[in-house]
C-alpha atoms as a PDB file:
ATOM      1  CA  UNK A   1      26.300 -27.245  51.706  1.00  0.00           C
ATOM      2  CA  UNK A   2      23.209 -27.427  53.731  1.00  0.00           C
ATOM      3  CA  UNK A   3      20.494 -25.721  54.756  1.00  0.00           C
ATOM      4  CA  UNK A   4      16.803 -25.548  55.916  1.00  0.00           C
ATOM      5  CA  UNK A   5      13.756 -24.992  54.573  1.00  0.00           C
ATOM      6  CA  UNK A   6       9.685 -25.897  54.836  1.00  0.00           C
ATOM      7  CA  UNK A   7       8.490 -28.348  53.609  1.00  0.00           C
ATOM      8  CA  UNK A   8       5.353 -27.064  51.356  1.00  0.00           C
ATOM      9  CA  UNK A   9       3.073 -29.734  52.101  1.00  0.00           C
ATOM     10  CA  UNK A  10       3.821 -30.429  55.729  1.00  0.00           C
ATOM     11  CA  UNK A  11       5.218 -27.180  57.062  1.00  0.00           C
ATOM     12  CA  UNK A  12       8.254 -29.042  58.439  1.00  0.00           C
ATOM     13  CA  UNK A  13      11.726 -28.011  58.380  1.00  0.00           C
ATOM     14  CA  UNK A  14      13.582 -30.063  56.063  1.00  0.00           C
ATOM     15  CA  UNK A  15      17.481 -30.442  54.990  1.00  0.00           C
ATOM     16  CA  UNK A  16      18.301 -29.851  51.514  1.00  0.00           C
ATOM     17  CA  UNK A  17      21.308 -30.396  50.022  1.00  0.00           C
ATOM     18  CA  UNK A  18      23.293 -27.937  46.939  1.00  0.00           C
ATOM     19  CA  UNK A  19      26.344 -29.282  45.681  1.00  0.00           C
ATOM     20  CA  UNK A  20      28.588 -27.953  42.961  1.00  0.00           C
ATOM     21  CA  UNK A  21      27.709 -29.222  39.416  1.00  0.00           C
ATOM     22  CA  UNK A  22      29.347 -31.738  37.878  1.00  0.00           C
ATOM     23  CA  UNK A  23      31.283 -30.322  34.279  1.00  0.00           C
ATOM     24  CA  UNK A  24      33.914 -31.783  32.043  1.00  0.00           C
ATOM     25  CA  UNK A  25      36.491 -29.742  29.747  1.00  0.00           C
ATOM     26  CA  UNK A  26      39.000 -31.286  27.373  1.00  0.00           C
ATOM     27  CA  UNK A  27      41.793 -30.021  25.526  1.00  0.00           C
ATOM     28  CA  UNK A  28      41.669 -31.085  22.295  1.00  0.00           C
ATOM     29  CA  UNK A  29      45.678 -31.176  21.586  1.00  0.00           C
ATOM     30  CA  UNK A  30      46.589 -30.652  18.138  1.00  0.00           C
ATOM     31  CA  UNK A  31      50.650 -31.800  18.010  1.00  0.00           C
ATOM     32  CA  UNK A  32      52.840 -30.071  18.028  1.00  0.00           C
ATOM     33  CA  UNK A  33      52.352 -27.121  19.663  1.00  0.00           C
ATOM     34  CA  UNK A  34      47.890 -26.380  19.357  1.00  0.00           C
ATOM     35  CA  UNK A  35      45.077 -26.832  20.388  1.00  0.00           C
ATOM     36  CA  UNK A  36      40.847 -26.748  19.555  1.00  0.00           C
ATOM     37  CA  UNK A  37      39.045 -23.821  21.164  1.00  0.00           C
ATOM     38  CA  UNK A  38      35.256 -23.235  20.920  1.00  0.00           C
ATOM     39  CA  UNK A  39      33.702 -19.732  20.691  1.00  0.00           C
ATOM     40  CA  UNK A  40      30.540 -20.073  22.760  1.00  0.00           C
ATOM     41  CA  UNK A  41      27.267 -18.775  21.419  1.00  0.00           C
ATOM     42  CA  UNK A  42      25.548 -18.696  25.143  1.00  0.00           C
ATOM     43  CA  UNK A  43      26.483 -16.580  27.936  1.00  0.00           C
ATOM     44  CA  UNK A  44      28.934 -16.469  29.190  1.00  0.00           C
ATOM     45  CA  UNK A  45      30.414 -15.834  26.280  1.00  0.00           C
ATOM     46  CA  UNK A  46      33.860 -16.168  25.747  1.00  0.00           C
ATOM     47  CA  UNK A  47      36.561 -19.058  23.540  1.00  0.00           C
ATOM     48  CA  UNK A  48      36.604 -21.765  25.979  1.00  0.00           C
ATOM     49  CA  UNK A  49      37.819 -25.034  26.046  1.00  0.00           C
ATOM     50  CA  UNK A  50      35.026 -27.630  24.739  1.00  0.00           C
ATOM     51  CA  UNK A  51      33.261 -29.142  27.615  1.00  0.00           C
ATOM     52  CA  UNK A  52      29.847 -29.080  29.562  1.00  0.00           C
ATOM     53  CA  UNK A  53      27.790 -30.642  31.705  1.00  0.00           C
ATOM     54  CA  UNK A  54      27.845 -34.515  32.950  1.00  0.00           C
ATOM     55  CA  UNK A  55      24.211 -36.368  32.734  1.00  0.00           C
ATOM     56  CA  UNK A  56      23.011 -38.172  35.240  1.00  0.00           C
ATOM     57  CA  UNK A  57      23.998 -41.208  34.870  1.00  0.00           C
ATOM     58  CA  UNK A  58      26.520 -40.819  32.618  1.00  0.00           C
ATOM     59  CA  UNK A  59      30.340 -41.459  33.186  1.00  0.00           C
ATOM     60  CA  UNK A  60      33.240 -38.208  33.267  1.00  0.00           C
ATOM     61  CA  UNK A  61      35.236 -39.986  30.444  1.00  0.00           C
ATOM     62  CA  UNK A  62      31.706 -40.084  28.030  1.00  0.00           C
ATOM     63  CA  UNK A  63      30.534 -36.992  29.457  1.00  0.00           C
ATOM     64  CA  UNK A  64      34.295 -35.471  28.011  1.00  0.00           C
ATOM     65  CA  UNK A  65      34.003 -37.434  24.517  1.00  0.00           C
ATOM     66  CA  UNK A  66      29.870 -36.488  24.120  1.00  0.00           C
ATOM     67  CA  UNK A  67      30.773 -32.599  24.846  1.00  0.00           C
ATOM     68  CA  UNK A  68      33.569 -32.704  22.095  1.00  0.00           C
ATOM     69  CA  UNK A  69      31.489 -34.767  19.037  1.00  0.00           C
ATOM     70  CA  UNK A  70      28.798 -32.284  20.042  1.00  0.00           C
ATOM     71  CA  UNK A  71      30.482 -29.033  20.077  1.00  0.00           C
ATOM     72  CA  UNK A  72      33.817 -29.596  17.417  1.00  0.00           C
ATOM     73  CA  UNK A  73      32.371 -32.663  15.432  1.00  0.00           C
ATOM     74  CA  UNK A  74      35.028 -34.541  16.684  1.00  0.00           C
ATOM     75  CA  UNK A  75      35.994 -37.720  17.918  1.00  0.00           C
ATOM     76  CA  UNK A  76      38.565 -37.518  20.584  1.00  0.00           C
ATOM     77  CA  UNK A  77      40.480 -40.468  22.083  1.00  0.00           C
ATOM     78  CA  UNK A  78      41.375 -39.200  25.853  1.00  0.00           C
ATOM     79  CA  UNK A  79      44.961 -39.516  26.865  1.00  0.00           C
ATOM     80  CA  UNK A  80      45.141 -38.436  30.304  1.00  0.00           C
ATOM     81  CA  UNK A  81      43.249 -36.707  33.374  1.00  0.00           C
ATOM     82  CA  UNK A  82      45.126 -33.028  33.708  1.00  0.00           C
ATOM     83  CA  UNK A  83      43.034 -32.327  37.018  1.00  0.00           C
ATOM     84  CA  UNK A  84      40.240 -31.130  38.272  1.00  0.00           C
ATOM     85  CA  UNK A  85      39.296 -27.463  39.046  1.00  0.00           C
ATOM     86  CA  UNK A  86      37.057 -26.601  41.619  1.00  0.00           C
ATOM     87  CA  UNK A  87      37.327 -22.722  42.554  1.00  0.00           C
ATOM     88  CA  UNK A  88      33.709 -21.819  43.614  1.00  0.00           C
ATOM     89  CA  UNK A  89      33.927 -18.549  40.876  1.00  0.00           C
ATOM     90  CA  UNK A  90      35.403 -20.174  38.271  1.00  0.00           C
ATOM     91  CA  UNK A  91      32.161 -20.116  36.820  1.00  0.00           C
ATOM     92  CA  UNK A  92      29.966 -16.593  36.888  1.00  0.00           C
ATOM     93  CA  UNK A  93      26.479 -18.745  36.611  1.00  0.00           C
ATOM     94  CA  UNK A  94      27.002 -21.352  39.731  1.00  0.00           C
ATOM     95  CA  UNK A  95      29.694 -23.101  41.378  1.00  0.00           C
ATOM     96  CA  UNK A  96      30.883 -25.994  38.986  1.00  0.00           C
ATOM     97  CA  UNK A  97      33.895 -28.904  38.975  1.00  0.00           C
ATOM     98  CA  UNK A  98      35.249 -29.763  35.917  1.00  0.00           C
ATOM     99  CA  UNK A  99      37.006 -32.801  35.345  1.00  0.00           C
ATOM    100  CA  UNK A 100      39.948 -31.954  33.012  1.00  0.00           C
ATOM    101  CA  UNK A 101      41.322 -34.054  30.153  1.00  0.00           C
ATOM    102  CA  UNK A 102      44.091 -34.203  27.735  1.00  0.00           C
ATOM    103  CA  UNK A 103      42.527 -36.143  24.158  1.00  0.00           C
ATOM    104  CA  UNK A 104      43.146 -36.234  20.756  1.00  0.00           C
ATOM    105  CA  UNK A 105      40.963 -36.204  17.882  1.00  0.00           C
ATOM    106  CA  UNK A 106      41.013 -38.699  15.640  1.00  0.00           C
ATOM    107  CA  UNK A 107      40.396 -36.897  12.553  1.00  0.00           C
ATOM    108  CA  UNK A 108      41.315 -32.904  12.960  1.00  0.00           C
ATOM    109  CA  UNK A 109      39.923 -32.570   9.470  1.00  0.00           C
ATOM    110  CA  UNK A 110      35.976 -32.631  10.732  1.00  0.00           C
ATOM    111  CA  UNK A 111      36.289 -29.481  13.013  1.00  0.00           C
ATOM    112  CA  UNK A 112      33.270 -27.777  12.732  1.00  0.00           C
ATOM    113  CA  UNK A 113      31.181 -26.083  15.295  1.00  0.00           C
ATOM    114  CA  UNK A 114      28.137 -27.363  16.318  1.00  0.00           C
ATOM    115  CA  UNK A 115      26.011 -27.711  19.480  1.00  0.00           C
ATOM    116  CA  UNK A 116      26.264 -24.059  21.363  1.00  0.00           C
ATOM    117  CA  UNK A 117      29.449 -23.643  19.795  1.00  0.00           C
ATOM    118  CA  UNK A 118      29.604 -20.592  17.411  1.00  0.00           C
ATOM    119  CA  UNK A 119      32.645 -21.233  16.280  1.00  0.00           C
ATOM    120  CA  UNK A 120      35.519 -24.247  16.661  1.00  0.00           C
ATOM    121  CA  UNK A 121      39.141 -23.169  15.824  1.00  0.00           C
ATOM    122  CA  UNK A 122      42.657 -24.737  16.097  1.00  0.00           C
ATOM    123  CA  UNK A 123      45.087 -22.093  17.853  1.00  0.00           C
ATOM    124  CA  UNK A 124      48.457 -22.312  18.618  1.00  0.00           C
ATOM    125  CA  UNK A 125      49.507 -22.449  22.509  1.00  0.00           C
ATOM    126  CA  UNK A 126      51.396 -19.009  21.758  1.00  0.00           C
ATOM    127  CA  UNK A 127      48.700 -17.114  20.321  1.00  0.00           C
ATOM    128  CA  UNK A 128      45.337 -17.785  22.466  1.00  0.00           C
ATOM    129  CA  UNK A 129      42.296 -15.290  22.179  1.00  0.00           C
ATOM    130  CA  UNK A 130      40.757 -14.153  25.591  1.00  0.00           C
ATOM    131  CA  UNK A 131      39.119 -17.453  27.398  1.00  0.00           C
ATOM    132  CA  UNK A 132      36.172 -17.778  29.230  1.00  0.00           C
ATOM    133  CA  UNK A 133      36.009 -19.524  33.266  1.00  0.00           C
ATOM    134  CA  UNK A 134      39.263 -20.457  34.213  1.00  0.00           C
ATOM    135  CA  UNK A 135      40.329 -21.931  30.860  1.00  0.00           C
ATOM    136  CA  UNK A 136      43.662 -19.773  30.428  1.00  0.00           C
ATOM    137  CA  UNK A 137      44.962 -21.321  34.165  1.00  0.00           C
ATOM    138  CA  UNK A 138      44.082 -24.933  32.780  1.00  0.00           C
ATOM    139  CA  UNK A 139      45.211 -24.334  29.514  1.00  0.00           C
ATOM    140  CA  UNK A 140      48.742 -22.896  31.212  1.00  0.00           C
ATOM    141  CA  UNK A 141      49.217 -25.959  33.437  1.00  0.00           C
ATOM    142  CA  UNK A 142      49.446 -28.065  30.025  1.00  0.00           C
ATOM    143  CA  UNK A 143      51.650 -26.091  28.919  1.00  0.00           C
ATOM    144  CA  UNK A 144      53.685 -26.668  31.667  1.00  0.00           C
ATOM    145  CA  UNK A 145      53.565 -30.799  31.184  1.00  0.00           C
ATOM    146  CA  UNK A 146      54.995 -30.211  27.912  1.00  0.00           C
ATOM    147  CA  UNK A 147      57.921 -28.621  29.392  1.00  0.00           C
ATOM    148  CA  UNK A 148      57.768 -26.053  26.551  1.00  0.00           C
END
C-alpha cells in the first residue's frame, strides 16, 4: 500500500510504502497423531503455533528453526512448506504473512518454554486448547494432508 505524506525537513510530499510483515509458524509434528503448541506470555495471548517474526536479513527456513530453539528449546528439522497465510486480520496487532512449515524436532525430550513462551506442550490433533491468529485453520489443513 501507498500513500503520501510531508516530508519533515523539506515540506514535500513524499511516497511511503507499508507492507505486511514478514512471520513464520511451524508445526512441530509429534508422530503419530500430535503436535507442540506454545502458550504465549504477550498479547495476544492465546496457545499458538511457535513462530514469529523474520529478521532482516535473515532467510524463512532460519527464521522457522530460530523461532522454535527459542520458544520450545527445540531443534526442528523442516519437512515441508504447508502454505502461506495472508488474511489481513489474521493478526489483531497488524497485517502479517506467515510462511507455514511442517518440521520435526530432533529430540522431543528438551521441550521447554522459553523466549515469550509461557508454556510449550505436546497435544494431540484431537484435543487442541483454544488457538490464537488463525492457528486452528492452519493447524486443520494438516490435518487434512494426513488424510486422518
Amino acid at each position: 500500500m501507498q500513500f503520501k505524506v510531508k516530508c519533515p525537513k523539506c515540506g514535500e510530499e513524499v511516497i511511503k510504502y507499508r507492507n505486511p510483515f514478514p512471520t513464520v509458524d511451524v508445526i512441530v509434528f509429534v508422530p503419530p497423531y500430535s503436535i507442540v503448541l506454545i502458550e504465549r506470555k504477550n498479547p495476544p495471548l492465546g496457545w499458538a503455533l511457535p513462530g514469529g517474526f523474520v529478521d532482516y536479513g535473515e532467510r524463512v527456513e532460519a527464521a522457522a528453526r530460530r523461532e522454535v530453539k527459542e520458544e520450545t528449546g527445540l531443534e526442528v528439522s523442516l519437512l515441508s512448506l504447508l502454505g502461506v497465510y495472508s488474511e489481513p486480520t489474521r493478526d489483531p496487532r497488524f497485517h502479517t504473512l506467515s510462511t507455514v512449515f511442517v518440521g520435526i524436532a530432533k529430540d522431543i525430550s528438551m521441550l521447554q518454554a522459553g523466549d515469550d513462551a509461557g508454556k510449550a506442550k505436546i497435544f494431540s490433533l484431537d484435543n487442541l486448547p483454544p488457538l490464537a491468529f488463525d492457528h486452528a485453520k492452519i493447524i486443520a489443513d494438516f490435518k487434512a494432508t494426513l488424510k486422518l
